[in-house]
C-alpha atoms as a PDB file:
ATOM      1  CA  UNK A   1       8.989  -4.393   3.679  1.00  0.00           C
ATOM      2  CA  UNK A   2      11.283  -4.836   0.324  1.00  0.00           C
ATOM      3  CA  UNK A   3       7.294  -5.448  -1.344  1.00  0.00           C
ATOM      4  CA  UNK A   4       6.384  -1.769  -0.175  1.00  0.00           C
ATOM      5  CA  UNK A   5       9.611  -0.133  -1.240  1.00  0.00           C
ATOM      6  CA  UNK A   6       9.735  -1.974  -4.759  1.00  0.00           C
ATOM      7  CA  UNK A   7       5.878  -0.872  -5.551  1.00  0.00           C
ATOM      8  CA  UNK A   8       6.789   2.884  -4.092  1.00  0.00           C
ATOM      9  CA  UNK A   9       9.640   2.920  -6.453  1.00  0.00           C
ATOM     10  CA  UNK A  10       8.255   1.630  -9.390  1.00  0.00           C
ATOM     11  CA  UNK A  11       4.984   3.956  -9.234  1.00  0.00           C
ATOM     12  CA  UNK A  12       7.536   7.050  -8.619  1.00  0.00           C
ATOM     13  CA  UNK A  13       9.367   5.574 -12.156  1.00  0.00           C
ATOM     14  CA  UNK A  14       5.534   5.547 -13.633  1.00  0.00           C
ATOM     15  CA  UNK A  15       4.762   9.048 -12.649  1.00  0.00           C
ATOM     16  CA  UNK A  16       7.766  10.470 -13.563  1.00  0.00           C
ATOM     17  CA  UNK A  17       7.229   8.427 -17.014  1.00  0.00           C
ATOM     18  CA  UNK A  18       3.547   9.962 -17.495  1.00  0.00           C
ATOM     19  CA  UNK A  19       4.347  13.957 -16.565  1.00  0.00           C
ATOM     20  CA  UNK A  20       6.818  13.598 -19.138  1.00  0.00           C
ATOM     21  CA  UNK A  21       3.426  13.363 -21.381  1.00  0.00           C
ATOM     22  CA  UNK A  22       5.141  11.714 -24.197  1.00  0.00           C
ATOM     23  CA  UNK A  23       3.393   8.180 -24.310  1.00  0.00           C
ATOM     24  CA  UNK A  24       1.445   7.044 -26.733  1.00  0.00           C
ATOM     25  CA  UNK A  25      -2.043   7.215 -24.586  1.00  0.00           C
ATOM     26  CA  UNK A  26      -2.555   3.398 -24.935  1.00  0.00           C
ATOM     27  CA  UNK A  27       0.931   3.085 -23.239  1.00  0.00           C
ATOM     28  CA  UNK A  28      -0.177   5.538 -20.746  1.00  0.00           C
ATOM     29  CA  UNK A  29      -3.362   4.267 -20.032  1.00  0.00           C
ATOM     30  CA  UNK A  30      -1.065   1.050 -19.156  1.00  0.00           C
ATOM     31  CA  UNK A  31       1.007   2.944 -17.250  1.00  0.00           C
ATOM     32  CA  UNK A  32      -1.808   4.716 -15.242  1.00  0.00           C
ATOM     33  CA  UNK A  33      -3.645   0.822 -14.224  1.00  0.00           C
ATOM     34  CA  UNK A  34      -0.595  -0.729 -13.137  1.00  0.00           C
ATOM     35  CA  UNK A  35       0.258   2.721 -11.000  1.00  0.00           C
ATOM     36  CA  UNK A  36      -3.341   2.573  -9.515  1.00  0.00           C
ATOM     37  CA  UNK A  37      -2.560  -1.522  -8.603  1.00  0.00           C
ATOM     38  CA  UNK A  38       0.808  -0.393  -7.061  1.00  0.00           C
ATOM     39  CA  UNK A  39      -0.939   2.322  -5.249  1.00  0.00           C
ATOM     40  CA  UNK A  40      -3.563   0.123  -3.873  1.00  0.00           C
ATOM     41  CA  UNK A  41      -1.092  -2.331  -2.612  1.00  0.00           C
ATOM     42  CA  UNK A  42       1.290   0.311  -1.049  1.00  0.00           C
ATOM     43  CA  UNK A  43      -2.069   1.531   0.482  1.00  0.00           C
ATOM     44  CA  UNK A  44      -2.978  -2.309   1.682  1.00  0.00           C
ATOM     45  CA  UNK A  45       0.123  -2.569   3.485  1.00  0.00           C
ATOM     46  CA  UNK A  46       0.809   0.864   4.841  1.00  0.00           C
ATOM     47  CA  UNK A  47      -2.938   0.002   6.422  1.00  0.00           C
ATOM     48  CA  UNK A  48      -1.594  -3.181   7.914  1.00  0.00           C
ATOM     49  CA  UNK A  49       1.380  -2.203   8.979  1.00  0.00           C
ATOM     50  CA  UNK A  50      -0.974   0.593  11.220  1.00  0.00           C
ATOM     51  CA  UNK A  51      -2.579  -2.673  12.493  1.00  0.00           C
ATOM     52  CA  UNK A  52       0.221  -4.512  14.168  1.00  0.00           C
ATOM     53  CA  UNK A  53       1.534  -0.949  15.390  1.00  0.00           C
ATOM     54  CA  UNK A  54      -1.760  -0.736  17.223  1.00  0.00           C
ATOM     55  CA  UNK A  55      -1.665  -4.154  18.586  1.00  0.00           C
ATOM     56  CA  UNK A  56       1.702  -4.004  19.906  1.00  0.00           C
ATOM     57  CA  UNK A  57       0.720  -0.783  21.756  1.00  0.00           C
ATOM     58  CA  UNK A  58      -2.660  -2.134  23.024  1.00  0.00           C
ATOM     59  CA  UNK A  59      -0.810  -5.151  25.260  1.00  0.00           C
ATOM     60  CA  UNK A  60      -0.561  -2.865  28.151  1.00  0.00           C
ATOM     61  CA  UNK A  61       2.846  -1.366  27.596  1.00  0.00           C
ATOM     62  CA  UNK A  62       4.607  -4.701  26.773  1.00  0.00           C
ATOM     63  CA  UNK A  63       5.584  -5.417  23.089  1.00  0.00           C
ATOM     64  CA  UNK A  64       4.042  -9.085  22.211  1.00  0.00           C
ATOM     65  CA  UNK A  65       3.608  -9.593  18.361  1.00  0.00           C
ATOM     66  CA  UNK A  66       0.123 -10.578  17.821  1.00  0.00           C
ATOM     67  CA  UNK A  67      -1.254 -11.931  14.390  1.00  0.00           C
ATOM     68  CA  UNK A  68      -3.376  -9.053  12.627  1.00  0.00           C
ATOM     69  CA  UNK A  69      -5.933 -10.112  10.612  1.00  0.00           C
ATOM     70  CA  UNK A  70      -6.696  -7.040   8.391  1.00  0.00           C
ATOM     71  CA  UNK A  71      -9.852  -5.632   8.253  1.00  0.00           C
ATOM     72  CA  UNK A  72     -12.370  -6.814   4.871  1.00  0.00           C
ATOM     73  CA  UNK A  73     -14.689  -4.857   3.630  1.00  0.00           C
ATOM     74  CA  UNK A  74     -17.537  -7.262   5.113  1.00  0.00           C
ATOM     75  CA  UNK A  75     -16.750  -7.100   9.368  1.00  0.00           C
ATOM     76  CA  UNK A  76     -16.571  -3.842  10.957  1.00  0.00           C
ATOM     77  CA  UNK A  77     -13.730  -1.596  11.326  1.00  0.00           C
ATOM     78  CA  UNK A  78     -13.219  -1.892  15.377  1.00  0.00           C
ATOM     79  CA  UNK A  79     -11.437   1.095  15.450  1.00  0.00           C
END
């Protein structure tokens, strides 16, 4: 989980950077992509984290890790 903590830190570090509203808004602009990445990816793992938490509690009360294969955009959710 070090992956999800570094990209929560770092976008706190760019929203703190852009409220202070003193960028130049090129910088910002910068500043706002790479924070919508990070977000994305925090989101992308948060998501499959969710996954293996419901696969470990679907093996009828026993805790067996079982691969998860996140859901793509193409198959359907099975939720």
């Amino acid at each position: 989980m070090a992956k999800f903590e570094e990209c929560l830190q770092r976008l706190e570090r760019i929203v703190q950077e852009l409220e202070k509203g003193d960028a130049p808004l090129e910088k910002s602009l910068t500043l706002f992509e790479e924070g919508m990445q990070l977000s994305a990816t925090c989101r992308k793992e948060l998501e499959e984290a969710e996954g293996k938490v419901e696969i470990l509690l679907k093996q009828n009360g026993k805790l067996h890790a079982v691969t998860f294969e996140p859901h793509s955009e193409k198959s359907p959710a099975g939720r």
